[in-house]
N, C-alpha and C. Protein backbone atom coordinates (compact mmCIF):
# COMPACT_ATOMS: atom_id res chain seq x y z
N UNK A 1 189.14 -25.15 4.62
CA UNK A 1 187.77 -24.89 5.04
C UNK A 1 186.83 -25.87 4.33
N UNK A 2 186.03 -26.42 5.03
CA UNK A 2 184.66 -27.15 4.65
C UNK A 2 184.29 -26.54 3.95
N UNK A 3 183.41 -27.13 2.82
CA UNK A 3 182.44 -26.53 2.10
C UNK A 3 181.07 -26.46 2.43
N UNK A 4 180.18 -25.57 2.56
CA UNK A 4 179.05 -25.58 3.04
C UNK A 4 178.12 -27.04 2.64
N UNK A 5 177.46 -27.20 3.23
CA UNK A 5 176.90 -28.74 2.77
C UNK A 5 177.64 -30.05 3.41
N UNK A 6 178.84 -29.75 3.97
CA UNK A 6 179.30 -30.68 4.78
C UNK A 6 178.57 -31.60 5.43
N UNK A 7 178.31 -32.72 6.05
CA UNK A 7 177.92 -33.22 6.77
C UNK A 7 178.18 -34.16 7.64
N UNK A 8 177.64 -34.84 9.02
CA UNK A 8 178.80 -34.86 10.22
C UNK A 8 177.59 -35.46 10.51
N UNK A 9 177.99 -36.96 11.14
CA UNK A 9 176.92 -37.53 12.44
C UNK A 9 176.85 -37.25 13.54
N UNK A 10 176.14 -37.65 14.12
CA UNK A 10 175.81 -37.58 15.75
C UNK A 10 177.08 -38.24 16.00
N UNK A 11 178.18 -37.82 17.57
CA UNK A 11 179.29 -38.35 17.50
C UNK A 11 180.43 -38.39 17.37
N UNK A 12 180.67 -37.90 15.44
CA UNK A 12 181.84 -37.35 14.85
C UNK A 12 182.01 -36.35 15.12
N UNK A 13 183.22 -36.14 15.12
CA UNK A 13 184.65 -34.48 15.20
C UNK A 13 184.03 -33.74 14.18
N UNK A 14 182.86 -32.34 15.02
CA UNK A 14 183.44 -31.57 13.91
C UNK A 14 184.15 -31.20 13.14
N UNK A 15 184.02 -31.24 11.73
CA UNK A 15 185.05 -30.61 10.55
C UNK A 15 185.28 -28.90 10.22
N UNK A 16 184.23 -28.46 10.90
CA UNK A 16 184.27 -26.85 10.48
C UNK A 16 183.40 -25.80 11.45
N UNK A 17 183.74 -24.91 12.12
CA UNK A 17 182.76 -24.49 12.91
C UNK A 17 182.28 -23.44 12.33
N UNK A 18 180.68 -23.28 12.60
CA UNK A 18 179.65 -22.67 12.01
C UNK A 18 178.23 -23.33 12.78
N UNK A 19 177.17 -22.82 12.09
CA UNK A 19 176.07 -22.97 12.15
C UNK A 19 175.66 -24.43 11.38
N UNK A 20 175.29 -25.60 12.18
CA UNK A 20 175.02 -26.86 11.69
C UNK A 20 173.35 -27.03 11.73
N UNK A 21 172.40 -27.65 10.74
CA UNK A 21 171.67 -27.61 10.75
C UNK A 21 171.22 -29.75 10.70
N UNK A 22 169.86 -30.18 11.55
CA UNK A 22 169.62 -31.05 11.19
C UNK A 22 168.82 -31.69 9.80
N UNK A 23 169.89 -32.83 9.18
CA UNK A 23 168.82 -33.07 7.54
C UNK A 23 167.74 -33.99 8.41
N UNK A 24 166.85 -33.45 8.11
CA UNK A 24 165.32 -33.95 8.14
C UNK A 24 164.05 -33.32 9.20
N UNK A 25 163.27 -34.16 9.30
CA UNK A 25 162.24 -33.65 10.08
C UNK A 25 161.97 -33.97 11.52
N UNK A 26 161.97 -33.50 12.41
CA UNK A 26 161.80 -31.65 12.43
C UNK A 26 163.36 -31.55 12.67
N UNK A 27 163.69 -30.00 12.23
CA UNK A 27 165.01 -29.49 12.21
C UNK A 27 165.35 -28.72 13.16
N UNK A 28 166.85 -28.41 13.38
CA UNK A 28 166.56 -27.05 14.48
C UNK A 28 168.14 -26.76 13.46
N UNK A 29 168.85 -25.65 14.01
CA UNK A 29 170.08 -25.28 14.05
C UNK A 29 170.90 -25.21 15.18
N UNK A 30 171.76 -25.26 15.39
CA UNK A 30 173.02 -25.25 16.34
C UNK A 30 174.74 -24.89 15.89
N UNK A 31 174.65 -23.67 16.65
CA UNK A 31 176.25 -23.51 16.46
C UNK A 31 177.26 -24.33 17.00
N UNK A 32 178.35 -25.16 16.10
CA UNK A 32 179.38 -26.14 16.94
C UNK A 32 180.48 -25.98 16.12
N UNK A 33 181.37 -25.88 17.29
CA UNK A 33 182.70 -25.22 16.66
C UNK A 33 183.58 -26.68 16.65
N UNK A 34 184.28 -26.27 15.34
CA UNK A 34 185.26 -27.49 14.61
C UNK A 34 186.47 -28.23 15.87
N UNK A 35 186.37 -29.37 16.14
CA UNK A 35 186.98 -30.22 17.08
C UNK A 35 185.57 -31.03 18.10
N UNK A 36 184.98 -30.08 18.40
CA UNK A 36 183.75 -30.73 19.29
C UNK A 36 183.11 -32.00 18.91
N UNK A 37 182.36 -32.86 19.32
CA UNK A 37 182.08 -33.76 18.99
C UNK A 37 180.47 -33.52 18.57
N UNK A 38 179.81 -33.83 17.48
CA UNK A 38 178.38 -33.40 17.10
C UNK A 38 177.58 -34.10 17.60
N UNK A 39 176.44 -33.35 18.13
CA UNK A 39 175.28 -33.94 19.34
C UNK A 39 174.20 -34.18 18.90
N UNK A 40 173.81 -35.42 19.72
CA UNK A 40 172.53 -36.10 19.52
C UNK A 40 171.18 -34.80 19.39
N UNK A 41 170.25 -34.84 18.48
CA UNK A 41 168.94 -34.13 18.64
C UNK A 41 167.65 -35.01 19.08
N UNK A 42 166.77 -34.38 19.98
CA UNK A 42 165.83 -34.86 20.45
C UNK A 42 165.88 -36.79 21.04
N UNK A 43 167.40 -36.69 21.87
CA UNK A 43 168.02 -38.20 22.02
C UNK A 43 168.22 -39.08 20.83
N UNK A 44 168.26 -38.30 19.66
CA UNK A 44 168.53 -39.46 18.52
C UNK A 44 169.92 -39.15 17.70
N UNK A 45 170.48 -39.79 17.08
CA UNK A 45 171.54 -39.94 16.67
C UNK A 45 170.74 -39.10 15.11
N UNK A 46 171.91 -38.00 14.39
CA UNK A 46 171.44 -37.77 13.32
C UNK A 46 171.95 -37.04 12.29
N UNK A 47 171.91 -36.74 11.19
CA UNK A 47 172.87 -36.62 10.38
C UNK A 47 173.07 -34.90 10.56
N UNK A 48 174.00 -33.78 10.72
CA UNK A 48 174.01 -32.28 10.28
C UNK A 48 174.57 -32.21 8.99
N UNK A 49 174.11 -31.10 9.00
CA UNK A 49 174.65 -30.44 7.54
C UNK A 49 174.90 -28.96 7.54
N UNK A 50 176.20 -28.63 7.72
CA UNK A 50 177.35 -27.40 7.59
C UNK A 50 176.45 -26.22 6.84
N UNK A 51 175.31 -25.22 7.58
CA UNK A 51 174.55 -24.33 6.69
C UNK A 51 174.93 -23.10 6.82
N UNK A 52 176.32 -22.34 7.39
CA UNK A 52 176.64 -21.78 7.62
C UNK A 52 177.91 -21.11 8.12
N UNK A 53 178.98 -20.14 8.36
CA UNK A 53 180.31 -20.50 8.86
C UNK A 53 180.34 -19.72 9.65
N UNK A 54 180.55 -19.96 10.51
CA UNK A 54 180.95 -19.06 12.17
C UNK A 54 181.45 -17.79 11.91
């Protein structure tokens, strides 16, 4: 299991499914389960960070 704080680009294979949050401004959350590929926010490429575990 990931450790919370994980983090995953726009792109990359999820590592852990849970609740992913975007680092910076403005943020949202999104649930994405581990294998999926992590999605662009507001058309931009951007970093998540693992704030939670499914």
């Amino acid at each position: 299991m990931e450790p919370l704080g994980t983090t995953a680009r726009t792109g990359e294979t999820c590592p852990e499914s849970g609740v992913w949050s975007v680092v910076g401004t403005p943020t949202t959350t999104a649930p994405i389960a581990k294998g999926n590929k992590m999605p662009p926010y507001s058309g931009q490429a951007v970093t998540w960070r693992l704030s939670q575990y499914a």
